[in-house]
Protein backbone atom coordinates (compact mmCIF):
# COMPACT_ATOMS: atom_id res chain seq x y z
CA UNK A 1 253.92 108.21 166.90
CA UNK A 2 252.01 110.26 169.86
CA UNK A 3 251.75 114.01 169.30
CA UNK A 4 253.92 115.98 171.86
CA UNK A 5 250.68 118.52 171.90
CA UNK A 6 248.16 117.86 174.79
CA UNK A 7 245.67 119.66 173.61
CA UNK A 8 245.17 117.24 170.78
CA UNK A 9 245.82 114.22 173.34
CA UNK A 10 242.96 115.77 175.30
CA UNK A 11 241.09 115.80 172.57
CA UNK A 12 241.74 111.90 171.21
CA UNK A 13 240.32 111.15 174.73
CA UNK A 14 237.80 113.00 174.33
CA UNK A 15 236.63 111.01 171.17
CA UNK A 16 237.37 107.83 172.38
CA UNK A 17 235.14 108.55 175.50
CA UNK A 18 232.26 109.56 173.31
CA UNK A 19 232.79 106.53 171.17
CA UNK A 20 232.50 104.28 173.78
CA UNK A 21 229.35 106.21 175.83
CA UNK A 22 227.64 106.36 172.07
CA UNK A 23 228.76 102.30 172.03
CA UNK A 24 227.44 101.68 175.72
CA UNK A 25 223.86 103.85 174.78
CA UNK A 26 223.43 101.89 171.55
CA UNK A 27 223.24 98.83 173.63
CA UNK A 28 221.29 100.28 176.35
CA UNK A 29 218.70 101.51 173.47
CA UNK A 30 218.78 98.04 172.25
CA UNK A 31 217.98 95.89 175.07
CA UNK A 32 215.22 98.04 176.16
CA UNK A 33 213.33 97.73 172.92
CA UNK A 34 213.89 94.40 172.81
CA UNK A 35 212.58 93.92 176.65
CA UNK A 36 209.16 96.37 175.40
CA UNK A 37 208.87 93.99 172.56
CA UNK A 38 209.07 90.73 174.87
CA UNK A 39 206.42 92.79 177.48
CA UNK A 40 203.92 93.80 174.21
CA UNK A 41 203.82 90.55 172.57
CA UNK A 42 203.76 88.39 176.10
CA UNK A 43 200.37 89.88 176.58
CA UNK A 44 198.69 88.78 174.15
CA UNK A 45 197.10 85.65 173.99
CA UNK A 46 198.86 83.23 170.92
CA UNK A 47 198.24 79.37 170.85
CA UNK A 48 200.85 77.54 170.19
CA UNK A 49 201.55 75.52 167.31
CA UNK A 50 199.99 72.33 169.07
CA UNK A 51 197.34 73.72 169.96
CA UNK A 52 196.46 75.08 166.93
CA UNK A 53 196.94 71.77 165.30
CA UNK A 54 194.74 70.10 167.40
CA UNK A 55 191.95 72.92 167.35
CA UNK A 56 192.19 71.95 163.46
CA UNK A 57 191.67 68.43 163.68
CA UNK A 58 188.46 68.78 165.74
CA UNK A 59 187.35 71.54 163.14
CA UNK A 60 187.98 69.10 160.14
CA UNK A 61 186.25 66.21 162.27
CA UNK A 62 183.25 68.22 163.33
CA UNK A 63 182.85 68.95 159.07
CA UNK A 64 183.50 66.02 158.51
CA UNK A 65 180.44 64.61 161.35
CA UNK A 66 177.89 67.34 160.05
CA UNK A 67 178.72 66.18 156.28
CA UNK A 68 177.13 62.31 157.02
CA UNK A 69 174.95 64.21 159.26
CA UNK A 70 173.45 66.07 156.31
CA UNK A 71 173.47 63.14 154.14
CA UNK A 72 172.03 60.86 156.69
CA UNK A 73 168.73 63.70 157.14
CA UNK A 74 168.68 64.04 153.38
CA UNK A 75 167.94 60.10 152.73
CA UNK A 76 165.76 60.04 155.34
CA UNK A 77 163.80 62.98 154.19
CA UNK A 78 164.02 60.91 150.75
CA UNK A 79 162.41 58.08 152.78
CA UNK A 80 159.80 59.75 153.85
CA UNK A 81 159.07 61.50 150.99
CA UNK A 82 158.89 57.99 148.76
């Protein structure tokens, strides 16, 4: 049932107008923090998961080399010292 009264017509268009520019600016607001958020975080330098993994390995290789390292100079040192 439509009211016969166009001021209150005017005014449902009104409404529905705003409703959709409100809709259309939520989106807008949206999109551009998600683009800040892509431009702040692709600036920085993160490694990827690969790379980390392999940066490990070497790490726990490297301990693992300086660990017979340290035992080799300590029986050596016993050597000497005997």
């Amino acid at each position: 049932m439509q009211s016969q009264n166009p001021l209150i017509a005017d005014l449902v268009k009104l409404a529905n107008g705003a409703a959709g520019t409100f809709a259309g600016m939520t989106r807008e607001a949206r999109e551009s923090a998600r683009e800040r958020v892509r431009e702040a975080v692709g600036g920085m330098d993160f490694v990827s998961r690969e790379e980390f993994d392999a940066v490990k390995a070497m790490a726990a290789k490297a301990r693992e080399e300086a660990d017979d390292l340290k035992a080799r100079v300590a029986a050596l040192e016993a050597k000497l010292k005997s």
